[in-house]
Every structure is written in structure tokens, then in C-alpha cells.
C-alpha atoms as a PDB file:
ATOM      1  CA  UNK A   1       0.000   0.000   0.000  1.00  0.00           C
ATOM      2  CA  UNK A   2       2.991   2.319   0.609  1.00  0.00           C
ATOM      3  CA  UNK A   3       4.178   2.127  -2.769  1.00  0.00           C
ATOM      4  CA  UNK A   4       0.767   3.022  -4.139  1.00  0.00           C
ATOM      5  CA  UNK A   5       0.878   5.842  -2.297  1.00  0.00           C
ATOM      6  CA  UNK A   6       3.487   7.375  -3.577  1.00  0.00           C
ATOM      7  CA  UNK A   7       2.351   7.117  -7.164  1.00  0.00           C
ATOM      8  CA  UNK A   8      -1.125   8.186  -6.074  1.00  0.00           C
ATOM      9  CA  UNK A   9      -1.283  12.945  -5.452  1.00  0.00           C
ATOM     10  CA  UNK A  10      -2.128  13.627  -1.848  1.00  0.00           C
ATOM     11  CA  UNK A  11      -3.206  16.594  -0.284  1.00  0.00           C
ATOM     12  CA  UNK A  12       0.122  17.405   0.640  1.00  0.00           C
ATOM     13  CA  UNK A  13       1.206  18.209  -3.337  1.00  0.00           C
ATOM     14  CA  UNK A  14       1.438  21.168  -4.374  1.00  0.00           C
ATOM     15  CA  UNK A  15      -0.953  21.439  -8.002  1.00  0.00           C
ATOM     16  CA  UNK A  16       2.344  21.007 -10.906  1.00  0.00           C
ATOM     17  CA  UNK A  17       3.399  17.780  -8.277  1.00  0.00           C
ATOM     18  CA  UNK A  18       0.084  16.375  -8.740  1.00  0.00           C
ATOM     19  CA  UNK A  19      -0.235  17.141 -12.684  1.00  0.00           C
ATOM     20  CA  UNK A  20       3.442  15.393 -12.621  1.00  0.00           C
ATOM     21  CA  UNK A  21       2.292  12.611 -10.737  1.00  0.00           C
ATOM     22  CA  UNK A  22      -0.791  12.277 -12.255  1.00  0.00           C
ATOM     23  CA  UNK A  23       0.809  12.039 -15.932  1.00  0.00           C
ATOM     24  CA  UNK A  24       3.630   9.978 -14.941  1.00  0.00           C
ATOM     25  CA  UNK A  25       0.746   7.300 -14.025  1.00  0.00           C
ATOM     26  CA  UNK A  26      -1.008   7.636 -17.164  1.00  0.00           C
ATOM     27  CA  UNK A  27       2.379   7.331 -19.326  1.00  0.00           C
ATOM     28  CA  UNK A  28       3.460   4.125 -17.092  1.00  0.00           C
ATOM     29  CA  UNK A  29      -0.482   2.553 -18.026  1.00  0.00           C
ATOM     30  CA  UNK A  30       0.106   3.400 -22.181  1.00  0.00           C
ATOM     31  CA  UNK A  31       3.273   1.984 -21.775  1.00  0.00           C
ATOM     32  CA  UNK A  32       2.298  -1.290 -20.363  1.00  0.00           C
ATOM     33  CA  UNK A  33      -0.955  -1.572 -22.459  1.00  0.00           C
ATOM     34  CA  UNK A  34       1.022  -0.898 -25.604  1.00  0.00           C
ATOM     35  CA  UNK A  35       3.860  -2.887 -24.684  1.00  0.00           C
ATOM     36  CA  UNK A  36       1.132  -6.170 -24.026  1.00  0.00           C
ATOM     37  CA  UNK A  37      -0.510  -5.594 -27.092  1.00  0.00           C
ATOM     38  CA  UNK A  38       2.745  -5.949 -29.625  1.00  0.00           C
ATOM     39  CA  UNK A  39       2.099  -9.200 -32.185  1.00  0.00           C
ATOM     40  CA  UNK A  40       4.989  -9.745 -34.509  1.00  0.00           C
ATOM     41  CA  UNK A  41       3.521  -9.647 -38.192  1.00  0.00           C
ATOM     42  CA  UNK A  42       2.004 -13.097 -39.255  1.00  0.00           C
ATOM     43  CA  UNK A  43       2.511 -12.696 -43.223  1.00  0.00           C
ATOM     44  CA  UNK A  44       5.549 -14.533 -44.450  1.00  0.00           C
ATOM     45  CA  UNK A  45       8.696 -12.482 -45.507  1.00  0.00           C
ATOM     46  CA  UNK A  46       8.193 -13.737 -48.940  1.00  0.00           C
ATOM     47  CA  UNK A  47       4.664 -12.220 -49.244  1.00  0.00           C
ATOM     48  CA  UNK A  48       6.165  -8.307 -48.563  1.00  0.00           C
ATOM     49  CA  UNK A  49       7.948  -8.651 -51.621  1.00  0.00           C
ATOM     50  CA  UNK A  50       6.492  -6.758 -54.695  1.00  0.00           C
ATOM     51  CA  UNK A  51       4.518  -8.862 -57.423  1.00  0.00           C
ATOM     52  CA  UNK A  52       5.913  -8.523 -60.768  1.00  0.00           C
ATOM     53  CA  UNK A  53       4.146  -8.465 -64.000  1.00  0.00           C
ATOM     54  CA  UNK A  54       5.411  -9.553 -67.447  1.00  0.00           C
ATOM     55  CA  UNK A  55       3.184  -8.039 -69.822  1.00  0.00           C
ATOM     56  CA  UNK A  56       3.453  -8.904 -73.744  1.00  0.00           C
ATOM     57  CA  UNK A  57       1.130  -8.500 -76.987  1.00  0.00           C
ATOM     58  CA  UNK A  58       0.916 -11.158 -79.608  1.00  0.00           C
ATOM     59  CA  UNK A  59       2.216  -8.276 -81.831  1.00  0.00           C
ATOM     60  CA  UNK A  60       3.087  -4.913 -81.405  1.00  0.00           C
ATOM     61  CA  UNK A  61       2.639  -3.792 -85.155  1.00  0.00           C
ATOM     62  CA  UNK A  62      -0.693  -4.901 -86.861  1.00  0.00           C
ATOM     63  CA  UNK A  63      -2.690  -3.901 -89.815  1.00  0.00           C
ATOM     64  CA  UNK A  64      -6.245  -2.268 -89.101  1.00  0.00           C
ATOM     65  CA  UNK A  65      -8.831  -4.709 -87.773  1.00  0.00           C
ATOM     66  CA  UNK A  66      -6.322  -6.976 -86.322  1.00  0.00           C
ATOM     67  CA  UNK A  67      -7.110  -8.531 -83.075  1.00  0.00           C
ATOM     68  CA  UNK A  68      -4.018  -7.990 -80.522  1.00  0.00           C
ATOM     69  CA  UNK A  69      -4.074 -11.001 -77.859  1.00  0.00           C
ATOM     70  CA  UNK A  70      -2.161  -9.250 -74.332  1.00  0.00           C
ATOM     71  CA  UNK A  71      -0.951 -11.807 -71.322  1.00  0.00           C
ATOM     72  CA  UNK A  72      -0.015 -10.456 -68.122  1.00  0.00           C
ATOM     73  CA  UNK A  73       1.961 -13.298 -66.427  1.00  0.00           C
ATOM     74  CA  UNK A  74       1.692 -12.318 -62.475  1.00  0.00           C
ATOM     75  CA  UNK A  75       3.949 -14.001 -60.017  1.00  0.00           C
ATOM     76  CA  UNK A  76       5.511 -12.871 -56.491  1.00  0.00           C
ATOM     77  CA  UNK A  77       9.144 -13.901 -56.346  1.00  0.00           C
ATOM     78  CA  UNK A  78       8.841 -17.642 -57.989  1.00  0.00           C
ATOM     79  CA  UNK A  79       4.661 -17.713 -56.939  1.00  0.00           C
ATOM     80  CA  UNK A  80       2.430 -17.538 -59.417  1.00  0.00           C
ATOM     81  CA  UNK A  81      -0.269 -15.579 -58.478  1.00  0.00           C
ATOM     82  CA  UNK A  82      -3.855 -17.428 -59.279  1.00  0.00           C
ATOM     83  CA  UNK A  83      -5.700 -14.534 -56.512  1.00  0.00           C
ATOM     84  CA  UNK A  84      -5.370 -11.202 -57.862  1.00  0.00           C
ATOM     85  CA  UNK A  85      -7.593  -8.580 -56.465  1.00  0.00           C
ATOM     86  CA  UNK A  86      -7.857  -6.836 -59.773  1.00  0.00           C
ATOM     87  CA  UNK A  87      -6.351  -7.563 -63.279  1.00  0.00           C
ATOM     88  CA  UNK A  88      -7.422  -4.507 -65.934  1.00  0.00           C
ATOM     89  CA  UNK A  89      -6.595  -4.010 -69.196  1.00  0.00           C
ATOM     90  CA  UNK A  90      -5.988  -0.174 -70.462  1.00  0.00           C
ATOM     91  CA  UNK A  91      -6.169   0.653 -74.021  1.00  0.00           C
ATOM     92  CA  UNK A  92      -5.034   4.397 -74.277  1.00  0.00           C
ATOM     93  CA  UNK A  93      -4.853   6.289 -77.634  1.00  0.00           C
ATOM     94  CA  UNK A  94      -2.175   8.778 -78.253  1.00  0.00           C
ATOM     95  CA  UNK A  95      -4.745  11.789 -77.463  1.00  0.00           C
ATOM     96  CA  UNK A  96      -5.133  10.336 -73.944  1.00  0.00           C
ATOM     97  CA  UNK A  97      -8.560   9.152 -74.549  1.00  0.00           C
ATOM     98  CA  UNK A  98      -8.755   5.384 -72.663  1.00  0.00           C
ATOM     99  CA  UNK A  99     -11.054   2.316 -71.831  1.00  0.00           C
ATOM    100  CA  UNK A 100     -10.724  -0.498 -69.272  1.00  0.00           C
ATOM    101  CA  UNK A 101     -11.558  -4.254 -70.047  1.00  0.00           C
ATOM    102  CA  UNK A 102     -11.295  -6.838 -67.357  1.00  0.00           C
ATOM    103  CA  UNK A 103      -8.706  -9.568 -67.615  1.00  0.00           C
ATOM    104  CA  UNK A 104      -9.709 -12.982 -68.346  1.00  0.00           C
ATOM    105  CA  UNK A 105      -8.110 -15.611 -66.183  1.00  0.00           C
ATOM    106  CA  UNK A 106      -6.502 -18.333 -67.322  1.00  0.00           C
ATOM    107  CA  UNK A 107      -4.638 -20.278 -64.414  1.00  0.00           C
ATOM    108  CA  UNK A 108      -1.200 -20.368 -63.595  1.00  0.00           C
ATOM    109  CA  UNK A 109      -0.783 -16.428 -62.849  1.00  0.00           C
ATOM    110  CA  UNK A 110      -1.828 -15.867 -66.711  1.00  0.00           C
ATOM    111  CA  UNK A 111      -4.430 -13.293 -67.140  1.00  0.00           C
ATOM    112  CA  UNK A 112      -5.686 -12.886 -70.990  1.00  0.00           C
ATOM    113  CA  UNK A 113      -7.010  -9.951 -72.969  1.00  0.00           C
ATOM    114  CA  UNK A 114      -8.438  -9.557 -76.625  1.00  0.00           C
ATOM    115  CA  UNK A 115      -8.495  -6.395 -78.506  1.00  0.00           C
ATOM    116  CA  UNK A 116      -9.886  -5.425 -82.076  1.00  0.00           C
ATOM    117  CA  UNK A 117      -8.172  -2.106 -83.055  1.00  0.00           C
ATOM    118  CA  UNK A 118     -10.740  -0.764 -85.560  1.00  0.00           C
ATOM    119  CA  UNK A 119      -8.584   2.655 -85.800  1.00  0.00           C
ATOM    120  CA  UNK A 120      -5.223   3.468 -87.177  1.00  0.00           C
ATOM    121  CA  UNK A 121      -3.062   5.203 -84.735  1.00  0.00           C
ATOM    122  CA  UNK A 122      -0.194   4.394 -81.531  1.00  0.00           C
ATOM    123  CA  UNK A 123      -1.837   2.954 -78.845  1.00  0.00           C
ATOM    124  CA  UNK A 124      -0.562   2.607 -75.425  1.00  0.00           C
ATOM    125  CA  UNK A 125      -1.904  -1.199 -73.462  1.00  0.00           C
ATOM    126  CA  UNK A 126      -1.080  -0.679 -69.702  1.00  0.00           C
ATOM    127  CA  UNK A 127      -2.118  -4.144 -66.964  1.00  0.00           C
ATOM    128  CA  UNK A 128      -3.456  -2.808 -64.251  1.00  0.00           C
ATOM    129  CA  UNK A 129      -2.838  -5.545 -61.523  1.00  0.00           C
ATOM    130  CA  UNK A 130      -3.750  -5.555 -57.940  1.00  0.00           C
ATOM    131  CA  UNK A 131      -2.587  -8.456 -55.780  1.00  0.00           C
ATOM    132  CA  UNK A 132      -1.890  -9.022 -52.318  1.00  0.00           C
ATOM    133  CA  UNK A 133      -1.699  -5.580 -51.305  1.00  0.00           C
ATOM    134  CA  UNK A 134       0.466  -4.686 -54.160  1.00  0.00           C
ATOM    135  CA  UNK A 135      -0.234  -3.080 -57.625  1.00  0.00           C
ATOM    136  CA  UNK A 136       1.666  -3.104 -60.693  1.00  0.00           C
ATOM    137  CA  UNK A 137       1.292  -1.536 -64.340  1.00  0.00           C
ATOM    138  CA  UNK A 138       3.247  -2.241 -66.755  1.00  0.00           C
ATOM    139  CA  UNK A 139       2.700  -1.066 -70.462  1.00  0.00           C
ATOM    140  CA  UNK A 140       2.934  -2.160 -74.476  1.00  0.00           C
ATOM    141  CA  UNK A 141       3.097   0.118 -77.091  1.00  0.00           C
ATOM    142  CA  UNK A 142       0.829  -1.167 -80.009  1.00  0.00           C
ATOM    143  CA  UNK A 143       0.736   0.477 -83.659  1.00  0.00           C
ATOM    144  CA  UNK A 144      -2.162   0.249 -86.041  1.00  0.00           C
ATOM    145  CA  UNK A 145      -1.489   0.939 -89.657  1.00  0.00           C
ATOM    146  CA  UNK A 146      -4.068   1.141 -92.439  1.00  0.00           C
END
């Protein structure tokens, strides 16, 4: 009881005493609730590494009206990753304009896309992946002649 006492303000402290006391209680409780409450993380090492993407185009110079078939192969260091979050598909023009398609998924960490270009022009194909906390982008450049 002694020692609780002389954590505890008393009468006999002056106000600053007892806001020092008072404070130095409340630190010492964080402490030991934040202290009890530390977990190490549970994900493997291996899963904070960064996936990577290897995007390719069954051609990167075809004649109008050509369908383009795009893979993104997704793995996480020698993983293949079969759960992505999100697989997209961006085909941008060289004025900026854009539209998304959704990846089809074939097993293995390959995710498949189809496009018909139906204009002549450069065309910019960018895989937008998100996995396992992670997202990656990588891009084709595609020309259309007539």
C-alpha cells in the first residue's frame, strides 16, 4: 500500500506535483498496455515482396482490324499468383482518350485480354494488376497501320 501511495497525489502536493504525478501514471499505463498488445507480423517475408508483372502483346505492329491477344503473367518472387484482387486491361490512344476491359483468367498467374483495333493510330496497353496488397502496371506500345 505504501508504494501506491506514492504514485497516487495527496493533499500534501502542491498542483504542478500532482499534474506530474498524475501524468507519470497515465504514461506508465500506455506503456504497459502498448507494450502487451505488440504481435509480430504473421505474413511470411516472402509475401512483402512486390509482385511482378510480365506483360506482352501477340504483336506490337498490326494492320487495321487486327485482333491484338495481351498476357499479363503475375507471379511474387517464384509464386504464381492465381488470386489477384484486380487484373485490368488499359487501351489508351495517343490523345489520352482510354477504356478499361477486365482480364480474363486463365490459371497459372496468366491473365488474358483480346483487342480489335478498328482505328489506325499508336496505342498505349497498360495491366493494371492488384494483388496481395500490391499493384503493378506495366505497359505495351501497339501500332495500327491502315
Amino acid at each position: 500500500m505504501k508504494i501506491l501511495k506514492l504514485f497516487l497525489p495527496s493533499n500534501n502536493f502542491n498542483p504542478i506535483q500532482r499534474q506530474i504525478s498524475t501524468g507519470f501514471i497515465i504514461l506508465t499505463l500506455c506503456l504497459l498496455i502498448s507494450g502487451c498488445s505488440f504481435e509480430a507480423s504473421s505474413e511470411p517475408a516472402a509475401l512483402m515482396e512486390p509482385i511482378d508483372v510480365k506483360l506482352s502483346a501477340s504483336s506490337q505492329e498490326i494492320s487495321l482490324n487486327e485482333t491484338v491477344h495481351m498476357e499479363a503473367v503475375v507471379t511474387q518472387q517464384a509464386d504464381v499468383i492465381d488470386d489477384a484482387d484486380e487484373v485490368m486491361f488499359e487501351v489508351a490512344t495517343s490523345d489520352g482518350v482510354s477504356m478499361e476491359f477486365e482480364a480474363e483468367h486463365q490459371g497459372e498467374g496468366v491473365y488474358v485480354f483480346d483487342y480489335q483495333f478498328k482505328t489506325a493510330g499508336e496505342y498505349k496497353v497498360t495491366s493494371h494488376v492488384t494483388a496481395r496488397g500490391f499493384h503493378a502496371m506495366p505497359s505495351v506500345q501497339i501500332v495500327v497501320e491502315e
